[in-house]
C-alpha atoms as a PDB file:
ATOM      1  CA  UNK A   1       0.000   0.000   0.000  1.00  0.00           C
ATOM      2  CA  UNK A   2       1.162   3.572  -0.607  1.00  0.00           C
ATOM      3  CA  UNK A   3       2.056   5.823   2.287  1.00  0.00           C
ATOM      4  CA  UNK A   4       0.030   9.016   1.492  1.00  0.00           C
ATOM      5  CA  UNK A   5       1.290  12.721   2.816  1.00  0.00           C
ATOM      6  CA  UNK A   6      -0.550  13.737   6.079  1.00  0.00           C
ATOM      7  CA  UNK A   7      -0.585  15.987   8.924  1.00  0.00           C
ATOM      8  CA  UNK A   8       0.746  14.681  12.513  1.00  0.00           C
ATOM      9  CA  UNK A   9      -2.600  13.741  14.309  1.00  0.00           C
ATOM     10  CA  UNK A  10      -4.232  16.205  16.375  1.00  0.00           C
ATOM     11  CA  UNK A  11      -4.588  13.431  19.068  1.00  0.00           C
ATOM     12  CA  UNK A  12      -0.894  12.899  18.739  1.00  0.00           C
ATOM     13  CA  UNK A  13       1.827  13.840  21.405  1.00  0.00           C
ATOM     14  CA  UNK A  14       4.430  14.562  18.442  1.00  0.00           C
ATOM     15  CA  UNK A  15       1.514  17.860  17.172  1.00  0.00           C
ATOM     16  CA  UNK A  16       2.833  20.201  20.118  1.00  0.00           C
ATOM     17  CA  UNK A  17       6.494  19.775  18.816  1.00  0.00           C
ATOM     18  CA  UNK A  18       5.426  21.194  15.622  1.00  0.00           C
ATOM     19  CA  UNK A  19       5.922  25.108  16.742  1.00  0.00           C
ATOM     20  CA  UNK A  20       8.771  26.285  15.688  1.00  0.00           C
ATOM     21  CA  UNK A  21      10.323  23.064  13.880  1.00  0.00           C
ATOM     22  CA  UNK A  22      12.557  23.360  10.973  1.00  0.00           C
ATOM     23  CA  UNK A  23      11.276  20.543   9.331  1.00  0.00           C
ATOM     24  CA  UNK A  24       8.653  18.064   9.341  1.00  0.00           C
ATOM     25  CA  UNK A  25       6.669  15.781   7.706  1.00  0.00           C
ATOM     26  CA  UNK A  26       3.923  12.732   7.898  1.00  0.00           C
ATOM     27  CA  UNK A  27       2.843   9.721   5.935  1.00  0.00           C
ATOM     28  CA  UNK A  28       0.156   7.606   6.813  1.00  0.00           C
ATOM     29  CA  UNK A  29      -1.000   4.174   5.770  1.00  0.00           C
ATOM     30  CA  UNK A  30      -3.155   1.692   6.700  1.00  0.00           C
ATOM     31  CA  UNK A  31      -1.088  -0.860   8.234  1.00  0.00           C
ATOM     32  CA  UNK A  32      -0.614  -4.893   6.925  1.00  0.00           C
ATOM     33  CA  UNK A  33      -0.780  -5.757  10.630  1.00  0.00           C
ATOM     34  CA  UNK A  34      -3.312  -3.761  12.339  1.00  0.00           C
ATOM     35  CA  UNK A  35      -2.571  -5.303  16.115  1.00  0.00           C
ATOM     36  CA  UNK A  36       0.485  -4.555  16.542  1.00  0.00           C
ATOM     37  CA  UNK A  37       1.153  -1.120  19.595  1.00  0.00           C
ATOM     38  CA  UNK A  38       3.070   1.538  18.286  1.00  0.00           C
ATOM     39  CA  UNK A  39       6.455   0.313  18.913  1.00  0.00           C
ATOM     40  CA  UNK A  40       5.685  -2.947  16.970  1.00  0.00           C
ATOM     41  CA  UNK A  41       5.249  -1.124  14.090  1.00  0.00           C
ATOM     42  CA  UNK A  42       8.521   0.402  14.539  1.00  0.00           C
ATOM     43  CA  UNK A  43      10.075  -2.976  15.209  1.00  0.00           C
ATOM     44  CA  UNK A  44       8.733  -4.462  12.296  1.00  0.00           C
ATOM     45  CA  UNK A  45       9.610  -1.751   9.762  1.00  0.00           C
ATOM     46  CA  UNK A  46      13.115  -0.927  11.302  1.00  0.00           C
ATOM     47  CA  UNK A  47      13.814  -4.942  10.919  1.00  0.00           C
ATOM     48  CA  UNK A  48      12.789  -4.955   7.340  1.00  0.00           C
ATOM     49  CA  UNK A  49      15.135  -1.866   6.277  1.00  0.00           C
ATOM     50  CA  UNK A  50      16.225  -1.852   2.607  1.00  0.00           C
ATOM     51  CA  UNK A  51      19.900  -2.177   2.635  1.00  0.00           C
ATOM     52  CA  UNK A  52      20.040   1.220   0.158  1.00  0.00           C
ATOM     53  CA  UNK A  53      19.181   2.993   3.299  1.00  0.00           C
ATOM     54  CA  UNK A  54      21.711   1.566   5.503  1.00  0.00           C
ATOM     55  CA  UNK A  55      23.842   2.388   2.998  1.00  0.00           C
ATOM     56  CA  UNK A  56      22.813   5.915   3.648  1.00  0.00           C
ATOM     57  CA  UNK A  57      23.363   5.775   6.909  1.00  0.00           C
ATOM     58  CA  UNK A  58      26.803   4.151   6.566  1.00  0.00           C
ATOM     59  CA  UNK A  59      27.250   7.213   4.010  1.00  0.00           C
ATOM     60  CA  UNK A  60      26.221   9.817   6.397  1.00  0.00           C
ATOM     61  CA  UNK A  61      28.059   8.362   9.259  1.00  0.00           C
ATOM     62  CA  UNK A  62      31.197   8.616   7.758  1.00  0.00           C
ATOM     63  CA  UNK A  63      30.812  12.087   6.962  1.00  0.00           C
ATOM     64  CA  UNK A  64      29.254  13.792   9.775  1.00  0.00           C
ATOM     65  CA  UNK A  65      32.540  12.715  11.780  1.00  0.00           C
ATOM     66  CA  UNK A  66      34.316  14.803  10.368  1.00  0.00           C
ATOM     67  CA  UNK A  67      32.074  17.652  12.166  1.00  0.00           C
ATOM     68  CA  UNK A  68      32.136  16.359  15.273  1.00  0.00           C
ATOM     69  CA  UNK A  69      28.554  14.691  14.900  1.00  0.00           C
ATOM     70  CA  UNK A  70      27.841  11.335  16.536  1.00  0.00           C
ATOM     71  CA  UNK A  71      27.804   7.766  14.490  1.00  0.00           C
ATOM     72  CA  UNK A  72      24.132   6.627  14.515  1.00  0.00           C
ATOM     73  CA  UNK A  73      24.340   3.310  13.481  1.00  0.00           C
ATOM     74  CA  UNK A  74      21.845   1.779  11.322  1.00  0.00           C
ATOM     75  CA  UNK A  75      18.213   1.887  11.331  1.00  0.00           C
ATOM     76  CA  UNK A  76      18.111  -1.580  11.085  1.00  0.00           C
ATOM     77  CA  UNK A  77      20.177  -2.423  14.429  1.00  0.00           C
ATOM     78  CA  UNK A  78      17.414  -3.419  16.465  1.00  0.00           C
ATOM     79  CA  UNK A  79      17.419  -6.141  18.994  1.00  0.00           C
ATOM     80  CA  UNK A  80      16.046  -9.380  17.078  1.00  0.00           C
ATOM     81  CA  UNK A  81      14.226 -11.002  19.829  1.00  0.00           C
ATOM     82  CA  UNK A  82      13.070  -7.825  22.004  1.00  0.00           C
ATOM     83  CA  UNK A  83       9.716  -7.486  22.051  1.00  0.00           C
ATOM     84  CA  UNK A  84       7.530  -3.611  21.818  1.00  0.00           C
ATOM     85  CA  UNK A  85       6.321  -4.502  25.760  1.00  0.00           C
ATOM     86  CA  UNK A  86      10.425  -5.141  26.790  1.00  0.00           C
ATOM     87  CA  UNK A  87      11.373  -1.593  25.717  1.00  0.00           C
ATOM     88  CA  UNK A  88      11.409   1.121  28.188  1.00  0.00           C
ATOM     89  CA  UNK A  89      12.418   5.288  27.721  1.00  0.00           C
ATOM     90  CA  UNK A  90      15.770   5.699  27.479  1.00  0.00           C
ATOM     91  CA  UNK A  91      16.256   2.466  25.296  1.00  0.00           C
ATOM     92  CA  UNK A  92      18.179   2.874  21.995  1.00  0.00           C
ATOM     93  CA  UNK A  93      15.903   1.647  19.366  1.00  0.00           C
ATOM     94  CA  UNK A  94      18.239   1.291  16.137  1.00  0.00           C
ATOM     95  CA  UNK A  95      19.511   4.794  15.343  1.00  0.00           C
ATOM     96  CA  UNK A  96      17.106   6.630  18.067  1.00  0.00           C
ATOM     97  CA  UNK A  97      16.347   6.615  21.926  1.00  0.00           C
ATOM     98  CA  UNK A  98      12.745   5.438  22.906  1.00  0.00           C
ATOM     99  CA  UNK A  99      11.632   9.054  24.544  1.00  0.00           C
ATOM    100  CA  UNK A 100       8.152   7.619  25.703  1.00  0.00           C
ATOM    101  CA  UNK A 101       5.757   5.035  24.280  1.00  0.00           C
ATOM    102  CA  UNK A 102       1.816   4.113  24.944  1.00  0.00           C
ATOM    103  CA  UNK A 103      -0.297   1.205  22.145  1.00  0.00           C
ATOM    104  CA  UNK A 104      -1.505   4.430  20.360  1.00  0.00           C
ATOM    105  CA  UNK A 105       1.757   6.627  19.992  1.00  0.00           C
ATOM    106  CA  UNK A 106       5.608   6.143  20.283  1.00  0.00           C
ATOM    107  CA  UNK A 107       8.148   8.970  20.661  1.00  0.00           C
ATOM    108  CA  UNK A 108      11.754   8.098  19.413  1.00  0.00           C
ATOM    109  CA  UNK A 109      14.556  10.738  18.955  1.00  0.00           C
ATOM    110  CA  UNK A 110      17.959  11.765  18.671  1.00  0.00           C
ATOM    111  CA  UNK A 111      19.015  15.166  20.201  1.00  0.00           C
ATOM    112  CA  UNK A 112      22.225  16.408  19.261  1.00  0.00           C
ATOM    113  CA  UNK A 113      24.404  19.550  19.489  1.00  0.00           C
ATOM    114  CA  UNK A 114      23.490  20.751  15.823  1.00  0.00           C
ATOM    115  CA  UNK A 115      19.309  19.434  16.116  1.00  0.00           C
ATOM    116  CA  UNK A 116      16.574  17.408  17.583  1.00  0.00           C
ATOM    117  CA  UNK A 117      14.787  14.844  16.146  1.00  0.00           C
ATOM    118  CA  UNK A 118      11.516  13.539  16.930  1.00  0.00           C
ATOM    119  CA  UNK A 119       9.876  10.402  15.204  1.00  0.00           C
ATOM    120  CA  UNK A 120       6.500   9.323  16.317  1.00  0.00           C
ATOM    121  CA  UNK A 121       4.944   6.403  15.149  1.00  0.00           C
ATOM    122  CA  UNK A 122       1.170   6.955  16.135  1.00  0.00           C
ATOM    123  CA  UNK A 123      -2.232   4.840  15.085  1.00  0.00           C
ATOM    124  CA  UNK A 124      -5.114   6.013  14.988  1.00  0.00           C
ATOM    125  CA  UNK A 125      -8.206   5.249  12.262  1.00  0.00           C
ATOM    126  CA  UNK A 126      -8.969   6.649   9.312  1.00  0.00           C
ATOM    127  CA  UNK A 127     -11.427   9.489   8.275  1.00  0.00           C
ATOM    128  CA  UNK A 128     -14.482   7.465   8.631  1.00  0.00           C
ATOM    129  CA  UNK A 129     -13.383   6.196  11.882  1.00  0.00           C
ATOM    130  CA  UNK A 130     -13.362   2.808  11.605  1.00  0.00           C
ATOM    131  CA  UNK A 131     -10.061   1.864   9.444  1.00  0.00           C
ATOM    132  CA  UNK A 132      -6.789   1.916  11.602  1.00  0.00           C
ATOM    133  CA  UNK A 133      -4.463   4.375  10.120  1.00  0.00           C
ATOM    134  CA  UNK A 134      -0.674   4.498  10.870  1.00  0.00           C
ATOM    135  CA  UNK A 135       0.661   8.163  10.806  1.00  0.00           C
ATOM    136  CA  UNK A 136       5.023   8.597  11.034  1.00  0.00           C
ATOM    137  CA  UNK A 137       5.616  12.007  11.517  1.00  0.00           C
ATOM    138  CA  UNK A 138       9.055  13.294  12.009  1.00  0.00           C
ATOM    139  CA  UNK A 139       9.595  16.328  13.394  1.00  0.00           C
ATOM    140  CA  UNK A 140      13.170  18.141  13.822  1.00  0.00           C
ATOM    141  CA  UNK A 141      14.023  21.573  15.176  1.00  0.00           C
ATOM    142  CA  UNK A 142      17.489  22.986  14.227  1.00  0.00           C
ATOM    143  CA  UNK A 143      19.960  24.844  17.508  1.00  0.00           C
ATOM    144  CA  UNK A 144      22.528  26.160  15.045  1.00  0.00           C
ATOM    145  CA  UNK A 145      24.434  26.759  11.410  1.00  0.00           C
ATOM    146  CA  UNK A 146      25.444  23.749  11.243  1.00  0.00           C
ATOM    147  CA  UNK A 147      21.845  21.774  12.062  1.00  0.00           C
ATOM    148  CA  UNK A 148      20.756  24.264   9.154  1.00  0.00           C
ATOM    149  CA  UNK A 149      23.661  22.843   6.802  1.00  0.00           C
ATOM    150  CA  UNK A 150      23.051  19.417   7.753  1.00  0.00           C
ATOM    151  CA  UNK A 151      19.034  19.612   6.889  1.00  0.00           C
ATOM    152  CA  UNK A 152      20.136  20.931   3.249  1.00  0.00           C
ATOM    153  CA  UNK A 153      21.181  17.142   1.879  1.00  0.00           C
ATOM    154  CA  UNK A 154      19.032  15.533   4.742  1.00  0.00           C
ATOM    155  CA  UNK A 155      15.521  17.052   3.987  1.00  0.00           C
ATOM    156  CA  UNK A 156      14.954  15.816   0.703  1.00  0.00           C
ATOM    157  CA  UNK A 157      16.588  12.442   1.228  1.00  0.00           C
ATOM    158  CA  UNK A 158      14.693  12.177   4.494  1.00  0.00           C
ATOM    159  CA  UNK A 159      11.396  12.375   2.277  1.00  0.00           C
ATOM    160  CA  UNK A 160      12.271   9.396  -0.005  1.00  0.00           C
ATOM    161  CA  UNK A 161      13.756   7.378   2.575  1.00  0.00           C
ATOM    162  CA  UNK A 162      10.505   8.268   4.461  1.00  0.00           C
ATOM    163  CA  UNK A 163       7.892   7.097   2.610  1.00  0.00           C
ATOM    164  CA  UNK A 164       9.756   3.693   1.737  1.00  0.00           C
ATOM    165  CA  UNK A 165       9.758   2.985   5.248  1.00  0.00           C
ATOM    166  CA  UNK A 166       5.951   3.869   5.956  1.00  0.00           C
ATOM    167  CA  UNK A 167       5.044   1.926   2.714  1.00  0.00           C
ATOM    168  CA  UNK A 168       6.643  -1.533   4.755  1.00  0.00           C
ATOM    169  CA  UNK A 169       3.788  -0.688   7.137  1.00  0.00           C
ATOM    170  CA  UNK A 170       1.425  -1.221   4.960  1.00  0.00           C
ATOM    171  CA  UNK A 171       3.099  -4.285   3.214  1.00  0.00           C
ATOM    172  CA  UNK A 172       2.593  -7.941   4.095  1.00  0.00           C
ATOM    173  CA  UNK A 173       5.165 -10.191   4.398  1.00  0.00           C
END
């Protein structure tokens, strides 16, 4: 299924970072497992990460060392046994830190000298009320030049790399 482009949910905790942010953005599908909390949607997409974007990350790894910028990992460095319920705030969760999860929402970051980042994975249903909807918003505010610099490359590739993700929501394996 095709991630479309949203709006973070009004329900949502991730809506009252959106003040102020540099960037953000939100795709929402209807998800290919439907029971699974927040975090297991996470889990399941982060697991299933195309090896182009790894590559990225690799990529980007390399080069924001030479700035003094941490080494992420990979997106796809996630525990293979823990489960969603295991997880607690503070966890690293692939390339972010769990900041605060409930079933309905999840709240994963990265907060560095140059930005903060802000994913939330959040379900909700659709417009009619009765289809579940999956919404990833990312939301990232920007503390100096070089957060500004870094978003220049990162914006647009962020889109792409985006919506591939959110579309493995809504695909079955």
């Amino acid at each position: 299924m095709t991630p479309l482009e949203a709006t973070a949910p009004k329900t949502s905790r991730v809506a009252s970072l959106l003040p102020g942010a540099y960037f953000h953005d939100a795709w929402a599908v209807a998800p290919a497992e439907p029971d699974l909390d927040a975090l297991g949607q996470f889990l399941r997409v982060a697991k299933r990460t195309p090896r182009w974007i790894d590559g990225l990350m690799t990529i980007r790894n390399r080069v924001v060392g030479y700035f003094g910028l941490k080494n992420l990992g990979g997106l796809s460095q996630i525990h293979p046994t823990k489960t969603s319920a295991e997880y607690v705030a503070g966890d690293r969760v692939g390339i972010f830190t769990l900041i605060s999860k409930t079933d309905d929402e999840v709240l994963l970051g990265d907060d560095d000298n140059h930005l903060k980042v802000v994913v939330s994975v959040h379900k909700g249903t659709g417009s009619s009320g009765q289809e579940p909807v999956v919404t990833v918003t990312t939301v990232v505010h920007v503390k100096n030049w070089l957060g500004r610099l870094y978003m220049v490359p990162v914006a647009p590739a962020h889109r792409v790399i985006a919506r591939a993700m959110v579309k493995t929501v809504g695909t079955a394996v």
